[in-house]
PDB file of N, CA and C in Angstrom:
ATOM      1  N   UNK A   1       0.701  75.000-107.175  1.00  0.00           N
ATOM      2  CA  UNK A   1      -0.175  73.893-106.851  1.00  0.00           C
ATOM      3  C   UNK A   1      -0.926  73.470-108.108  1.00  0.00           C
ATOM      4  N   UNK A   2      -0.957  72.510-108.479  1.00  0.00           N
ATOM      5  CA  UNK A   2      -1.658  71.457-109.329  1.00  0.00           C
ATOM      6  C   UNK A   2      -3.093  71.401-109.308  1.00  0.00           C
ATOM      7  N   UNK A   3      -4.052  72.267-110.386  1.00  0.00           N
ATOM      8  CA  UNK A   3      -5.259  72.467-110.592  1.00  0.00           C
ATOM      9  C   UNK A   3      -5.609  70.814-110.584  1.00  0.00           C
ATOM     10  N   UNK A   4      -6.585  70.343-109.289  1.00  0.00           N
ATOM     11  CA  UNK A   4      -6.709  68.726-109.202  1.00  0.00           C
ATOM     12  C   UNK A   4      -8.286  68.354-110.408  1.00  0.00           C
ATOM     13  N   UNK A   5      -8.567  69.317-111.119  1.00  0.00           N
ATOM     14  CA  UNK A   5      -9.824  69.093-112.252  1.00  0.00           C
ATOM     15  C   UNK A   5      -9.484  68.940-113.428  1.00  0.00           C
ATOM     16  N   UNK A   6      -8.089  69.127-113.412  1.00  0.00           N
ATOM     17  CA  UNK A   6      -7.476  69.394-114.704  1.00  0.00           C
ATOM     18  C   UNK A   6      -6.100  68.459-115.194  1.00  0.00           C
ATOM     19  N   UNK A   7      -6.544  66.978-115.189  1.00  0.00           N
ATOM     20  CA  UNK A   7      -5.792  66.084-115.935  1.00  0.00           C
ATOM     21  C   UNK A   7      -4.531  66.386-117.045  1.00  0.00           C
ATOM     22  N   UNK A   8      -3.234  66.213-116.521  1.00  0.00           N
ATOM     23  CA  UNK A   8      -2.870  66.974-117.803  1.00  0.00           C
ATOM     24  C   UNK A   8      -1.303  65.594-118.092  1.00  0.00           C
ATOM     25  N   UNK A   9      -0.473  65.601-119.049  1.00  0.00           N
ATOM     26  CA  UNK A   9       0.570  64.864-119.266  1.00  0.00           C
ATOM     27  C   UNK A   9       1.458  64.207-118.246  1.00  0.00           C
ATOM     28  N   UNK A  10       1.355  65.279-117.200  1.00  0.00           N
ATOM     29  CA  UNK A  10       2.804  65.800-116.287  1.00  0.00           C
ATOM     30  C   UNK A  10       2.340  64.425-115.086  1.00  0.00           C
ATOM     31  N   UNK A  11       0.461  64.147-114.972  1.00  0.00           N
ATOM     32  CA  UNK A  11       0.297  62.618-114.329  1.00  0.00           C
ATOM     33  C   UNK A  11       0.990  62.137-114.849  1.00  0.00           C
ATOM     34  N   UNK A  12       1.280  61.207-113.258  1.00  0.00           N
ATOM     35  CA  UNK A  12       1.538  59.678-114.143  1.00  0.00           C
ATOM     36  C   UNK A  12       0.681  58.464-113.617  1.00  0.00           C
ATOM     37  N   UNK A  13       0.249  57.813-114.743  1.00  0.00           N
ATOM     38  CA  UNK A  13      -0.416  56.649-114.252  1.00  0.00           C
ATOM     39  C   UNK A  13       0.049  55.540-114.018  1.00  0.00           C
ATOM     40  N   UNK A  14      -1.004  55.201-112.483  1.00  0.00           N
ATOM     41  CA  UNK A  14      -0.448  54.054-111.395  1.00  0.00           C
ATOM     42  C   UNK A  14      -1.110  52.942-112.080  1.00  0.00           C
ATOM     43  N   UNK A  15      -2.333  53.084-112.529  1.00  0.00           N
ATOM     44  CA  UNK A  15      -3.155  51.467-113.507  1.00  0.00           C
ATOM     45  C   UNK A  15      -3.869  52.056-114.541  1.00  0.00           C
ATOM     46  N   UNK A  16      -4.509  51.967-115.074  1.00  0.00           N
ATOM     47  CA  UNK A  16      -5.637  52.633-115.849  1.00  0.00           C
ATOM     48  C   UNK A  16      -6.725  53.131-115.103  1.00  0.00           C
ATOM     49  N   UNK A  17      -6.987  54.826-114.854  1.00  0.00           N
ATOM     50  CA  UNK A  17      -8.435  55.244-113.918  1.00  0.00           C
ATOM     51  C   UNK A  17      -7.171  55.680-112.640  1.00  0.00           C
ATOM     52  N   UNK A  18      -6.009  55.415-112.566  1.00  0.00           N
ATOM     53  CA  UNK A  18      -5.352  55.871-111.195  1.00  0.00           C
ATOM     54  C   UNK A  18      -4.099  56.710-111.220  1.00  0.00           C
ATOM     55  N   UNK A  19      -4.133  57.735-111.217  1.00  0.00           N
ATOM     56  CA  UNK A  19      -3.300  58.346-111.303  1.00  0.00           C
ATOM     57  C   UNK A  19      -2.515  59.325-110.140  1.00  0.00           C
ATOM     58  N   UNK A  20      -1.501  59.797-110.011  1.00  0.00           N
ATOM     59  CA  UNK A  20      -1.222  61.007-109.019  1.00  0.00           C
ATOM     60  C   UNK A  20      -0.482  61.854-109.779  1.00  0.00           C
ATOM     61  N   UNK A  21      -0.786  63.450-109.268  1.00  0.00           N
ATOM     62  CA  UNK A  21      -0.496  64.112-109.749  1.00  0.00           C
ATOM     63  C   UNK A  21       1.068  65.008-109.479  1.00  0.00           C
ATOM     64  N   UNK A  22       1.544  66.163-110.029  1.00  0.00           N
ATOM     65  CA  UNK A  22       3.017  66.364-109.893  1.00  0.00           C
ATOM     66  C   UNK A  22       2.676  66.735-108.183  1.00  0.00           C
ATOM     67  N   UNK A  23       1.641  66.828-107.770  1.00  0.00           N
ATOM     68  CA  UNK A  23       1.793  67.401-106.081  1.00  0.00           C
ATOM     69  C   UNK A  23       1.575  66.350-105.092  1.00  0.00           C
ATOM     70  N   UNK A  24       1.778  64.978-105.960  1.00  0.00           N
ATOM     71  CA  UNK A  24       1.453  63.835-104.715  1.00  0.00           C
ATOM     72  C   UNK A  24       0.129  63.250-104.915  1.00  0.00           C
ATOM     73  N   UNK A  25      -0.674  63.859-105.387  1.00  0.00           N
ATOM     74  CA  UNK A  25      -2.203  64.130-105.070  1.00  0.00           C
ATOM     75  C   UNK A  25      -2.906  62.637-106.114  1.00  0.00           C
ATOM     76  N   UNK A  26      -3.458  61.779-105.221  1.00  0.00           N
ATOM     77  CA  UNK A  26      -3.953  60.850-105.871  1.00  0.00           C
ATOM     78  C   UNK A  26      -5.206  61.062-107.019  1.00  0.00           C
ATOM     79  N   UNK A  27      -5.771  60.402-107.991  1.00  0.00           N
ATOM     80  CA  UNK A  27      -7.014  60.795-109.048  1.00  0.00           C
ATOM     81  C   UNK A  27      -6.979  59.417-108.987  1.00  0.00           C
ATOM     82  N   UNK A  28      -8.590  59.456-108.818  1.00  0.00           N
ATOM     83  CA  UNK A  28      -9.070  58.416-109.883  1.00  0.00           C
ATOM     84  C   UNK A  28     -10.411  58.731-111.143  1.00  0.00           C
ATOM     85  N   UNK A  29     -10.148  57.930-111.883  1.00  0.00           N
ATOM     86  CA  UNK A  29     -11.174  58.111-112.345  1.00  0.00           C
ATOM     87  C   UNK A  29     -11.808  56.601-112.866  1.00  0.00           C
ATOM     88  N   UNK A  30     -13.370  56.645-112.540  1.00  0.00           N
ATOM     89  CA  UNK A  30     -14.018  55.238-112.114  1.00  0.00           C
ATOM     90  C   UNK A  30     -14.527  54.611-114.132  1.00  0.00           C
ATOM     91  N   UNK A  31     -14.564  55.628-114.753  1.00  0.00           N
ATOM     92  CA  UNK A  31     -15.532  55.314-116.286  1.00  0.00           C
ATOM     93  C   UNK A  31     -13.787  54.260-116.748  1.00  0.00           C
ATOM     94  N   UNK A  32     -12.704  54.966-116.482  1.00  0.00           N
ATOM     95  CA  UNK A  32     -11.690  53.925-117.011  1.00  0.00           C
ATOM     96  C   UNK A  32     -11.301  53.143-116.529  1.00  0.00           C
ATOM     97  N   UNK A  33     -11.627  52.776-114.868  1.00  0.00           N
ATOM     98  CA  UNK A  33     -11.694  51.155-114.028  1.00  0.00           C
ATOM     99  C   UNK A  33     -12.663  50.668-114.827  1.00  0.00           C
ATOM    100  N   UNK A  34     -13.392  50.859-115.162  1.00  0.00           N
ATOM    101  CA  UNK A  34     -14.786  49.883-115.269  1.00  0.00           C
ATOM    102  C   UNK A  34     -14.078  49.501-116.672  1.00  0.00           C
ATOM    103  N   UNK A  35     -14.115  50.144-117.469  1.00  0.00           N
ATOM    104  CA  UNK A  35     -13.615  49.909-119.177  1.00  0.00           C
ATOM    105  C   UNK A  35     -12.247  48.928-119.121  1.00  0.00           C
ATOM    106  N   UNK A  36     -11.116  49.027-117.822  1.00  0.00           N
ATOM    107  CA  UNK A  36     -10.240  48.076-118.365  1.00  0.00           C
ATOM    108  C   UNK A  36     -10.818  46.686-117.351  1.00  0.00           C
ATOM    109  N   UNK A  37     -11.694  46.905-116.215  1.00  0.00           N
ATOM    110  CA  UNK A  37     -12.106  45.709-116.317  1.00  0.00           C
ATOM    111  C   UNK A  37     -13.051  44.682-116.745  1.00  0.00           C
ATOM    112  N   UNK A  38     -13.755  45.848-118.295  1.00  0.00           N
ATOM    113  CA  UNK A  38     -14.802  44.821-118.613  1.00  0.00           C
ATOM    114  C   UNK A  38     -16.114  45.056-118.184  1.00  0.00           C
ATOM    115  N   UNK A  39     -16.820  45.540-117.162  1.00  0.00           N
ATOM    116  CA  UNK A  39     -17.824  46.216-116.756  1.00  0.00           C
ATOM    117  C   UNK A  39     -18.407  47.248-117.652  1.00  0.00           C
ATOM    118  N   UNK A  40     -19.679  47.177-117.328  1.00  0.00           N
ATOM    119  CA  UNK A  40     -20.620  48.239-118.218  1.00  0.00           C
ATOM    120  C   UNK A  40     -20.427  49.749-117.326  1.00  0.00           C
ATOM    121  N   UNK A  41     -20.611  50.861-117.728  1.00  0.00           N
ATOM    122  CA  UNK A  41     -20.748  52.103-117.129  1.00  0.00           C
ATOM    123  C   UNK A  41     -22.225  52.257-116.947  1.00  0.00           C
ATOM    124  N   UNK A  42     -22.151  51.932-115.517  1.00  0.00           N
ATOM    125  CA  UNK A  42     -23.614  52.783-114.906  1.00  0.00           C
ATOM    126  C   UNK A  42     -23.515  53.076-113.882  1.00  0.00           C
ATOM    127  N   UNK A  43     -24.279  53.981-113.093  1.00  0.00           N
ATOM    128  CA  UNK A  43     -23.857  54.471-111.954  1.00  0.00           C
ATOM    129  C   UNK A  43     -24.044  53.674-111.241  1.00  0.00           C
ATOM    130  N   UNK A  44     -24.671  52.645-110.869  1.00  0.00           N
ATOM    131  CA  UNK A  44     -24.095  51.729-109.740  1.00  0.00           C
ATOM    132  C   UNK A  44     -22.703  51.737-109.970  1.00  0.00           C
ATOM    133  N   UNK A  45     -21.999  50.902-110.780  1.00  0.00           N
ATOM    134  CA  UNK A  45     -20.819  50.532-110.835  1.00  0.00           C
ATOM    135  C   UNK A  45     -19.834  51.581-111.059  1.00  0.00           C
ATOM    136  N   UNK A  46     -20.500  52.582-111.094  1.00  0.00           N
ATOM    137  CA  UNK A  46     -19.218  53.799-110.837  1.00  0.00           C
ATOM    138  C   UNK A  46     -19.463  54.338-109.675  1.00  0.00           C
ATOM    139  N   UNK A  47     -20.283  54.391-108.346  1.00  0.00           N
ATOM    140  CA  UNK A  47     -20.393  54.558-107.268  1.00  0.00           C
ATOM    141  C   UNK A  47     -19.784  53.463-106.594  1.00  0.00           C
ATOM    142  N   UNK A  48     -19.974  52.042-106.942  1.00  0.00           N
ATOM    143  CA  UNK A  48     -19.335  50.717-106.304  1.00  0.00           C
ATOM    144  C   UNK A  48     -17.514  50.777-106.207  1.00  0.00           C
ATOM    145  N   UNK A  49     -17.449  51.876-107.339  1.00  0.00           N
ATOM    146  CA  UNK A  49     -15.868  52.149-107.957  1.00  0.00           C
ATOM    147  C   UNK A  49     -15.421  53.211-106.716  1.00  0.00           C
ATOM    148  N   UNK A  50     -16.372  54.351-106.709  1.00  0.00           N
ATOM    149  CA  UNK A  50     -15.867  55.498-105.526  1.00  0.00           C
ATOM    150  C   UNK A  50     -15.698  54.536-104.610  1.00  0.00           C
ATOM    151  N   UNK A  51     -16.999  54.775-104.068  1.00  0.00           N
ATOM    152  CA  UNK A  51     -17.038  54.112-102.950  1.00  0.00           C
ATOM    153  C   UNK A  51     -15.975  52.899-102.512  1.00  0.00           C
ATOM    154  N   UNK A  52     -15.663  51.991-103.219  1.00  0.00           N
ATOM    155  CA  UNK A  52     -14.504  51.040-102.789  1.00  0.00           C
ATOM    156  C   UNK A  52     -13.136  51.291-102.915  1.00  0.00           C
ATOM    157  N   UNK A  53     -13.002  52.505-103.303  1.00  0.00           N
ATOM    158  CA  UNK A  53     -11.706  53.360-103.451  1.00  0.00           C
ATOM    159  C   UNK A  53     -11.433  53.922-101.969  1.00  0.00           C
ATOM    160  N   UNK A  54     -12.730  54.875-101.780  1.00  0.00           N
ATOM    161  CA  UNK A  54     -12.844  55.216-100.536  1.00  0.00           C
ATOM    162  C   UNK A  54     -12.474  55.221 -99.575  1.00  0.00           C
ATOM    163  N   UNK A  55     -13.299  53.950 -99.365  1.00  0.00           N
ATOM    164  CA  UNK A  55     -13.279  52.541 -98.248  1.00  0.00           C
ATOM    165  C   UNK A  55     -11.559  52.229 -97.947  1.00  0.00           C
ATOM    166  N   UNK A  56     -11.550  52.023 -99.104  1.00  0.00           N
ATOM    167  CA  UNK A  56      -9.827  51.129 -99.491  1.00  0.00           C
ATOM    168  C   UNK A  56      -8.793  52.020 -98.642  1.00  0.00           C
ATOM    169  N   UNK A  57      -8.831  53.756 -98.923  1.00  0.00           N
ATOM    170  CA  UNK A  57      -7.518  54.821 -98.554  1.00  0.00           C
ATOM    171  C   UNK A  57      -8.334  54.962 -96.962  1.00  0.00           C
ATOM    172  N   UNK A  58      -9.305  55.062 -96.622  1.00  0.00           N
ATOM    173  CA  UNK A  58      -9.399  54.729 -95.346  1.00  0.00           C
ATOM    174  C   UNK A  58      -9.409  54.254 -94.365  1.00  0.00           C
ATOM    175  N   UNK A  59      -8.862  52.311 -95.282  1.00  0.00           N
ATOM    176  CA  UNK A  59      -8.583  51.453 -94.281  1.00  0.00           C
ATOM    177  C   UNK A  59      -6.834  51.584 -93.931  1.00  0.00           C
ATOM    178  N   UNK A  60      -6.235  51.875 -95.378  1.00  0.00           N
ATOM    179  CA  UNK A  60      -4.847  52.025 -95.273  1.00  0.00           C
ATOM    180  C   UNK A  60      -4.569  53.006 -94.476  1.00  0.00           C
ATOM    181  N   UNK A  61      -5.122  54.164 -94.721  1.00  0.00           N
ATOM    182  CA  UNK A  61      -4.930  55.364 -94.234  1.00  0.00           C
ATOM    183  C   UNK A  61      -5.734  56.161 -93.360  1.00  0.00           C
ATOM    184  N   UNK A  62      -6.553  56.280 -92.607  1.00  0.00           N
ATOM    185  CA  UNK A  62      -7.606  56.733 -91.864  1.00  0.00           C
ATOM    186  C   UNK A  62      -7.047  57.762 -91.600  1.00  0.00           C
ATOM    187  N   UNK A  63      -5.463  58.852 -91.617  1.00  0.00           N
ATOM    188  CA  UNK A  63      -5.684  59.728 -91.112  1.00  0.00           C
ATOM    189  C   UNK A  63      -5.435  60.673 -92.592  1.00  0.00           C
ATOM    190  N   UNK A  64      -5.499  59.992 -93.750  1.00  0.00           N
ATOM    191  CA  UNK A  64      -5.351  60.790 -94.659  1.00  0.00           C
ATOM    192  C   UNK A  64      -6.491  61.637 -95.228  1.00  0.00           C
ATOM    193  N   UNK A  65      -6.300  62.740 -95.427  1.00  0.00           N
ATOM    194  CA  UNK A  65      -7.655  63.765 -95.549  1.00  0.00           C
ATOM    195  C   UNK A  65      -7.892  63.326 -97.271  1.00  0.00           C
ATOM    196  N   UNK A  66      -8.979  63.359 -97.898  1.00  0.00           N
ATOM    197  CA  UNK A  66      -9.689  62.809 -99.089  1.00  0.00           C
ATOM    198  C   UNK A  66     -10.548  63.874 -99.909  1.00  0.00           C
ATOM    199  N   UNK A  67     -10.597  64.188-100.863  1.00  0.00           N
ATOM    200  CA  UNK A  67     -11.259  65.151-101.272  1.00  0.00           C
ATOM    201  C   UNK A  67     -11.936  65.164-102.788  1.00  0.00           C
ATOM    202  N   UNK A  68     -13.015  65.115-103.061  1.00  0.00           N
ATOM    203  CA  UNK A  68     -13.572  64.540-104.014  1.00  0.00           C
ATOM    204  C   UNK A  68     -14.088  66.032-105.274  1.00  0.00           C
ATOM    205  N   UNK A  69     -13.625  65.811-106.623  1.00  0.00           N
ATOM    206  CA  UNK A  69     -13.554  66.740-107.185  1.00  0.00           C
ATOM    207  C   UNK A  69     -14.304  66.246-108.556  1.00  0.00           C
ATOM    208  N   UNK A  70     -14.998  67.421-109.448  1.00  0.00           N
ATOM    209  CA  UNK A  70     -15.353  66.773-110.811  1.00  0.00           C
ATOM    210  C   UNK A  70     -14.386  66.914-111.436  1.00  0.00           C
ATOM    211  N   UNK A  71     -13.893  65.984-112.425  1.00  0.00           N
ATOM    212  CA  UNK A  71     -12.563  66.108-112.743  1.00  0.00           C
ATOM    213  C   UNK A  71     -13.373  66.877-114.514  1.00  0.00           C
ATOM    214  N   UNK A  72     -12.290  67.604-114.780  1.00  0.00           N
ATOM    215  CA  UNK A  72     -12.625  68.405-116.347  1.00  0.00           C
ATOM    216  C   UNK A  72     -12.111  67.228-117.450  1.00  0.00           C
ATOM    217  N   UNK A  73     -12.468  66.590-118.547  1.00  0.00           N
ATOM    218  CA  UNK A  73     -11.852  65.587-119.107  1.00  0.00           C
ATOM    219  C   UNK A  73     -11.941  66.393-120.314  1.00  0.00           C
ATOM    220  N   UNK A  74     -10.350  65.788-120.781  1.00  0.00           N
ATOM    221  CA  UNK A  74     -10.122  65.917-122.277  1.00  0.00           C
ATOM    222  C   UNK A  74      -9.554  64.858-123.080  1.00  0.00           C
ATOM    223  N   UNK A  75      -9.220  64.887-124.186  1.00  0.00           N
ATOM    224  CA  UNK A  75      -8.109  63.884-124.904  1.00  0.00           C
ATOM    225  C   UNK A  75      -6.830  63.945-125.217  1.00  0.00           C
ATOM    226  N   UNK A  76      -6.173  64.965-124.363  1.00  0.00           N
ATOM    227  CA  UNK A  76      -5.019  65.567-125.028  1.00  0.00           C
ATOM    228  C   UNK A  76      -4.338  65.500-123.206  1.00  0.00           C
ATOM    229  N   UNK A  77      -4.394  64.832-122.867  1.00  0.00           N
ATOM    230  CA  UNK A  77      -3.877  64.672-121.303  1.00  0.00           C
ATOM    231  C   UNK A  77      -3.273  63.032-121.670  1.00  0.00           C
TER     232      UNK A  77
END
């Protein structure tokens, strides 16, 4: 199973900030939505980012279970 804190090559990315991992397992991360769309980083707008992510896999998906993690960041992923 795929340590989900630990970003590594073997993702692949769906946009910039969206990724899934080799186990299926969706990531996002909100500091690189905001950066490719131009937005400043502050926590409003990186809560506006969860949060409408959220929202979003629960309208598609309501029976999919969701699980929110600090992700470990590096530069070599």
């Amino acid at each position: 199973m795929t340590d989900p804190t630990k970003r590594t090559s073997a993702w692949t990315m769906i946009r910039p900030g969206l990724y899934v991992d080799q186990d299926g397992c969706g990531h996002i991360f909100p500091d690189e939505v905001l950066a490719t769309l131009g937005f400043p980083y502050t926590k409003e707008n990186y809560d506006l980012v969860v949060e409408s992510f959220a929202e979003l896999c629960a309208d598609v998906r309501p029976d999919l279970p969701m699980r929110f993690v600090q992700h470990e960041r590096s530069f070599d992923a």
